[in-house]
C-alpha atoms as a PDB file:
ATOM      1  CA  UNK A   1      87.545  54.421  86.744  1.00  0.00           C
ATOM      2  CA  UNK A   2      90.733  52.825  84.850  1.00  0.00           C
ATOM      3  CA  UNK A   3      88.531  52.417  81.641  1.00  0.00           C
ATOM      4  CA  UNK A   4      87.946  56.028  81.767  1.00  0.00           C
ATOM      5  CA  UNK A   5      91.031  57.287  82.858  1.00  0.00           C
ATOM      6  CA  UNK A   6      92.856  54.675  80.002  1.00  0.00           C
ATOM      7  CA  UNK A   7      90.148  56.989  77.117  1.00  0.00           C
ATOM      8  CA  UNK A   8      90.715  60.026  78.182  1.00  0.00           C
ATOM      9  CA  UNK A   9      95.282  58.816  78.194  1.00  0.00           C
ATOM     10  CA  UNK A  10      94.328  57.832  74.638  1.00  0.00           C
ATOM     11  CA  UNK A  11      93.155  60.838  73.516  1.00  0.00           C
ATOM     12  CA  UNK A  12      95.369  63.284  75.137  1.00  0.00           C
ATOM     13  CA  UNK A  13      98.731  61.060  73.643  1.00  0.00           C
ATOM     14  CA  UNK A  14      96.800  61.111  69.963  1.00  0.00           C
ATOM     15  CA  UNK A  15      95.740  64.921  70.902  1.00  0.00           C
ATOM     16  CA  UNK A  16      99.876  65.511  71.647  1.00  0.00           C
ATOM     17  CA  UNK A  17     100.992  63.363  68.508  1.00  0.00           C
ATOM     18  CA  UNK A  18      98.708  66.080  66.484  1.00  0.00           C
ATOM     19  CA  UNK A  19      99.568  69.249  67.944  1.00  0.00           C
ATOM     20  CA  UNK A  20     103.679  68.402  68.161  1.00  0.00           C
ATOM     21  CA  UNK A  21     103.451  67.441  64.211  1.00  0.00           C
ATOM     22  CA  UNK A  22     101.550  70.700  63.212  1.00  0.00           C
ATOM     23  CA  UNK A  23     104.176  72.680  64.866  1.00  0.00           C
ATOM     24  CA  UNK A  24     107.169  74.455  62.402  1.00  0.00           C
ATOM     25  CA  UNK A  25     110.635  73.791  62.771  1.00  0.00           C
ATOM     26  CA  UNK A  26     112.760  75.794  65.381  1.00  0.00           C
ATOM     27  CA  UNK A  27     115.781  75.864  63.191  1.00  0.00           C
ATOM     28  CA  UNK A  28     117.043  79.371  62.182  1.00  0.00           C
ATOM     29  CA  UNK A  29     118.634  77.885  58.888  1.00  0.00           C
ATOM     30  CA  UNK A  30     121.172  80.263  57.006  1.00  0.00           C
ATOM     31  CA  UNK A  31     119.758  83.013  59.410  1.00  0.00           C
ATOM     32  CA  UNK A  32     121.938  82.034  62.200  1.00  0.00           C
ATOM     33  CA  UNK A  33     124.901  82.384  60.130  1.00  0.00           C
ATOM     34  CA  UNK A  34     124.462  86.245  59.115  1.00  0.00           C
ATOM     35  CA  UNK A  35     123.934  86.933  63.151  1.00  0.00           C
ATOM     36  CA  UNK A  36     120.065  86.998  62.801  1.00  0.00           C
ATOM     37  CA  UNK A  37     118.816  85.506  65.470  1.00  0.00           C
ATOM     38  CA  UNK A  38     114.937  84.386  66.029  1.00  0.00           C
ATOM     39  CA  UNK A  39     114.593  87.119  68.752  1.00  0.00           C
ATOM     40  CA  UNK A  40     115.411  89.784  66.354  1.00  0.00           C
ATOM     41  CA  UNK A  41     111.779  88.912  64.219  1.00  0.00           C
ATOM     42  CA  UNK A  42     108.511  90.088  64.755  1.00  0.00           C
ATOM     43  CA  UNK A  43     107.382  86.635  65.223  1.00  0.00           C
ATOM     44  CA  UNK A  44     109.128  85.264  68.114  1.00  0.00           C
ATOM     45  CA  UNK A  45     108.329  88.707  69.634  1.00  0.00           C
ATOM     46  CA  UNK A  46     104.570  88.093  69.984  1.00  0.00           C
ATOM     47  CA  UNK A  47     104.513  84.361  69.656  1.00  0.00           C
ATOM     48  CA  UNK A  48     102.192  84.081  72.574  1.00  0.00           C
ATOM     49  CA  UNK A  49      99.780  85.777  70.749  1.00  0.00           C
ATOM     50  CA  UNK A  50      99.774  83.909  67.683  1.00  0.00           C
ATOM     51  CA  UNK A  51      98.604  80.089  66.846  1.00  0.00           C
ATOM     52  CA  UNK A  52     102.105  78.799  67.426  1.00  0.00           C
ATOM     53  CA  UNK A  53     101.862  80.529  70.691  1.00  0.00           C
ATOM     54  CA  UNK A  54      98.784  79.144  71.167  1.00  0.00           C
ATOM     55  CA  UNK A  55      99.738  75.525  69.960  1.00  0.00           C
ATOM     56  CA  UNK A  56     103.446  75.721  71.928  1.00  0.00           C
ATOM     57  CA  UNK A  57     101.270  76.552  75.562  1.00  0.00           C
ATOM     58  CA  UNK A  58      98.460  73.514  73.983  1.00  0.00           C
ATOM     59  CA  UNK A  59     101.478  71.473  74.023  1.00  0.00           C
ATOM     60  CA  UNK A  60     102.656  71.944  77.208  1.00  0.00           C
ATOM     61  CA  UNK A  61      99.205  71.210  79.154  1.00  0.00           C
ATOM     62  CA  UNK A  62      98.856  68.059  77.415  1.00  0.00           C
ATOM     63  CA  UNK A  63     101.852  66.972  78.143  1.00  0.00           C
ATOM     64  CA  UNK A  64     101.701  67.161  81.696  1.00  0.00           C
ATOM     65  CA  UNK A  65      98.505  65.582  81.623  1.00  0.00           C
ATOM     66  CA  UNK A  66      99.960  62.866  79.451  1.00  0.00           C
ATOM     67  CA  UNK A  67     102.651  62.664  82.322  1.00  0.00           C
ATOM     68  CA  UNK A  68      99.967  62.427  85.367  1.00  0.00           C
ATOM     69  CA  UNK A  69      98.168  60.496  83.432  1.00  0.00           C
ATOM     70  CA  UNK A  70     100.601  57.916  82.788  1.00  0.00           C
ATOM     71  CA  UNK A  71     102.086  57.871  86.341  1.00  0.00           C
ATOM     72  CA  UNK A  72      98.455  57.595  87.759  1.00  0.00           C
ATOM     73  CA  UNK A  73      97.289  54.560  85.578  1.00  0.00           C
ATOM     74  CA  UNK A  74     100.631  52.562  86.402  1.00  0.00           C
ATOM     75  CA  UNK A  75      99.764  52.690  90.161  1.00  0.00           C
ATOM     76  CA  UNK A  76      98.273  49.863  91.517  1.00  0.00           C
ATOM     77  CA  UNK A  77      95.522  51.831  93.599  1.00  0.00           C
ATOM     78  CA  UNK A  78      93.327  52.257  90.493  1.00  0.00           C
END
């Protein structure tokens, strides 16, 4: 059960390492400076329907699997 458990936590962290480096920046650049703001876009208005909406919520599910995961293999019950 540890063997499979320890695959499956190697996956998910390379999995997470993938999906966090294909992600763009958050910074607003020069933007900020003239008062735009990243709510004012179109973008960040319908991120969740777009692949870096997609790729944000991706990111969040593996990362709380890569949290239970890791909590789960350091007990000493498995």
């Amino acid at each position: 059960m540890r063997t499979i458990l320890t695959v499956i936590f190697t996956i998910d962290c390379v999995a997470l390492i993938i999906i966090i480096l294909r992600q763009q920046g958050k910074d607003n650049g020069l933007g900020a400076i003239g008062g735009m703001t990243s709510a004012d876009t179109y973008w960040s208005k319908n991120k969740g329907r777009s692949e870096e909406g997609r790729m944000i919520l991706a990111t969040r599910i593996m990362s709380i699997v890569f949290i239970g995961l890791a909590v789960l293999l350091n007990t000493k019950f498995i």
